[in-house]
C-alpha atoms as a PDB file:
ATOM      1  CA  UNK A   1       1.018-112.795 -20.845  1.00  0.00           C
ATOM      2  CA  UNK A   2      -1.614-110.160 -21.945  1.00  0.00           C
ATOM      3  CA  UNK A   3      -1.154-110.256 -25.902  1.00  0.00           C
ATOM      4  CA  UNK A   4      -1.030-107.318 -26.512  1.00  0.00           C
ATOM      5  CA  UNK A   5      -4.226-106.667 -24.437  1.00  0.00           C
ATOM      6  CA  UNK A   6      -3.076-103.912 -22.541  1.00  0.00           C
ATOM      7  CA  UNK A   7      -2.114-101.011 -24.132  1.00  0.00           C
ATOM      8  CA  UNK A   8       0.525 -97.817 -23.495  1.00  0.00           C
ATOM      9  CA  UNK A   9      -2.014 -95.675 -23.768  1.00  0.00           C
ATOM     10  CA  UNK A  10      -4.109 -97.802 -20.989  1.00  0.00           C
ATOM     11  CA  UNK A  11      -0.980 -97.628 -19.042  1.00  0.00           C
ATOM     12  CA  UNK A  12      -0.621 -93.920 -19.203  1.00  0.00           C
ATOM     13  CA  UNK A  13      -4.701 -93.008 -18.821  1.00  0.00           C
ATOM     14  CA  UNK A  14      -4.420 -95.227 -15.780  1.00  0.00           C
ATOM     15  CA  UNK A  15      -1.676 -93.290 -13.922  1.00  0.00           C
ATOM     16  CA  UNK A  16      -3.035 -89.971 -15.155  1.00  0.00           C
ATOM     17  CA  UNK A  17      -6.312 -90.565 -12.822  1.00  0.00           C
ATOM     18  CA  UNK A  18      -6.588 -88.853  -9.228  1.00  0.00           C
ATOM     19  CA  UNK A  19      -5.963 -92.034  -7.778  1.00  0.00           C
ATOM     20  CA  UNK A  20      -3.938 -94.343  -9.008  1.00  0.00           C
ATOM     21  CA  UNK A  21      -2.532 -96.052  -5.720  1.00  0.00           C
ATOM     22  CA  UNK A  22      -2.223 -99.448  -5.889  1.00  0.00           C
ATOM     23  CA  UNK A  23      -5.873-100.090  -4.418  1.00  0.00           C
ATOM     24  CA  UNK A  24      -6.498 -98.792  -8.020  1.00  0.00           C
ATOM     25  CA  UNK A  25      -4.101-100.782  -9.866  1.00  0.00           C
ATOM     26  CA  UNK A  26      -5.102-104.109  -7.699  1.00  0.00           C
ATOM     27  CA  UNK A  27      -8.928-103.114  -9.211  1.00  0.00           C
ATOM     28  CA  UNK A  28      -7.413-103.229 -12.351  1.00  0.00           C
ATOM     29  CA  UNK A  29      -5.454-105.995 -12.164  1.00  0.00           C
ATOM     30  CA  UNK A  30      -7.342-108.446 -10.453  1.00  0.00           C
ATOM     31  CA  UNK A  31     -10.033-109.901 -12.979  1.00  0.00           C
ATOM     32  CA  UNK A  32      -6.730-110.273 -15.431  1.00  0.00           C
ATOM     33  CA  UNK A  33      -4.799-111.884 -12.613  1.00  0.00           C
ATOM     34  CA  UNK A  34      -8.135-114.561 -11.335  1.00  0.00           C
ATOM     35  CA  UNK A  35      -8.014-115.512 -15.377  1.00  0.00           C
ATOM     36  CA  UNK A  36      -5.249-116.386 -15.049  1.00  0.00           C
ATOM     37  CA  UNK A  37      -5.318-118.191 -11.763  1.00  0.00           C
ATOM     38  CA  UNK A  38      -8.078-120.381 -13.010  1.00  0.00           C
ATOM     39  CA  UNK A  39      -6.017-121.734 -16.614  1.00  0.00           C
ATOM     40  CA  UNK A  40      -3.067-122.406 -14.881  1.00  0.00           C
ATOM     41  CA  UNK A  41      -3.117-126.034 -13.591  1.00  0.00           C
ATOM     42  CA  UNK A  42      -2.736-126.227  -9.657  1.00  0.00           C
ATOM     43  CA  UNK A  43       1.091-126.875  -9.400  1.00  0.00           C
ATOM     44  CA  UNK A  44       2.020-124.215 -11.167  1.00  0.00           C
ATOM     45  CA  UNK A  45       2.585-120.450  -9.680  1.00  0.00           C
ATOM     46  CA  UNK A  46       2.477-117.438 -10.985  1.00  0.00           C
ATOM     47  CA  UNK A  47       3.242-114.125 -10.828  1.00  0.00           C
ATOM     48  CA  UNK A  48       2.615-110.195 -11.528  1.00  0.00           C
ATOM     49  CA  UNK A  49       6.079-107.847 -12.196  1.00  0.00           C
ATOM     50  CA  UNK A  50       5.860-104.277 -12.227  1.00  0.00           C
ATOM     51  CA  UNK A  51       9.281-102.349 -12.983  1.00  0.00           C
ATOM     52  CA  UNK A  52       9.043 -98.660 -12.506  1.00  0.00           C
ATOM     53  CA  UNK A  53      12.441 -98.406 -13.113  1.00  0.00           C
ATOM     54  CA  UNK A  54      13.747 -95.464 -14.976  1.00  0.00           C
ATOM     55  CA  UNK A  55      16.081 -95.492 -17.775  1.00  0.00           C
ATOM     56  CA  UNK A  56      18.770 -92.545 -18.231  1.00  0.00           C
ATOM     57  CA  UNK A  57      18.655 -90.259 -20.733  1.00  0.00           C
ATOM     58  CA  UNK A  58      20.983 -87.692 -20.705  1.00  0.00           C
ATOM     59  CA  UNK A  59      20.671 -86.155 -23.777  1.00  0.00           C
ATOM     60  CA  UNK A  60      16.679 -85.805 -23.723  1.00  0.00           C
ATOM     61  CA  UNK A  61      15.725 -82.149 -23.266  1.00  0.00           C
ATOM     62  CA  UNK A  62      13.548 -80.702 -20.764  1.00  0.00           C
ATOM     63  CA  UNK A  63      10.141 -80.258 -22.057  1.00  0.00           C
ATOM     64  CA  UNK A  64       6.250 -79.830 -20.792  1.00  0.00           C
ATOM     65  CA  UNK A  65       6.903 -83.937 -19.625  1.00  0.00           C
ATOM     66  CA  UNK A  66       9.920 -84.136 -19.237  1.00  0.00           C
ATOM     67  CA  UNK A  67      12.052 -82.457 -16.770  1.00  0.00           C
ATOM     68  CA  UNK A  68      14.906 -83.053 -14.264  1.00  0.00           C
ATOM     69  CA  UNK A  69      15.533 -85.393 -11.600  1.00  0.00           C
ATOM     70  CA  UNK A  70      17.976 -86.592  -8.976  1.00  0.00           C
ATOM     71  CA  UNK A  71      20.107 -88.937 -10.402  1.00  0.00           C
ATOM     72  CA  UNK A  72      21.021 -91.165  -7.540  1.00  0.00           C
ATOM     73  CA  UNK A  73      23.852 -93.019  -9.826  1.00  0.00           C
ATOM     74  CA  UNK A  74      25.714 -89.894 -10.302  1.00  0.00           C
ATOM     75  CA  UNK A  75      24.703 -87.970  -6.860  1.00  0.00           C
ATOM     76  CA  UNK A  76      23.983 -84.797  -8.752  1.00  0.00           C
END
């Protein structure tokens, strides 16, 4: 939907601020998601995803950003 227009980095420098609730992430969103309100044509909807999901890794080592979690899937 973006092109490319948001980046990782973005992504990243975004979540690394003091606040990054989503009254933050709505101010950051919202001039992207009124563009795109006003191309599409008025029957069609829309819509924003964000997955925060996390993928397993269980071979990654713990480092300085990396460390371990719960793992709900495997209780442990």
């Amino acid at each position: 939907m973006l092109d490319k227009a948001v980046s990782h980095d973005d992504v990243t420098r975004f979540l690394s601020q003091e606040d990054s609730g989503s009254q933050a992430l709505w101010q950051q969103v919202k001039p992207v998601v009124r563009q795109m309100e006003k191309a599409l044509v008025p029957q069609e909807q829309g819509c924003l995803l964000v997955d925060d999901s996390i993928i397993e890794k269980p071979y990654t080592d713990e480092n300085g950003l990396v460390t371990v979690h719960y793992d709900h899937s495997h209780e442990r």
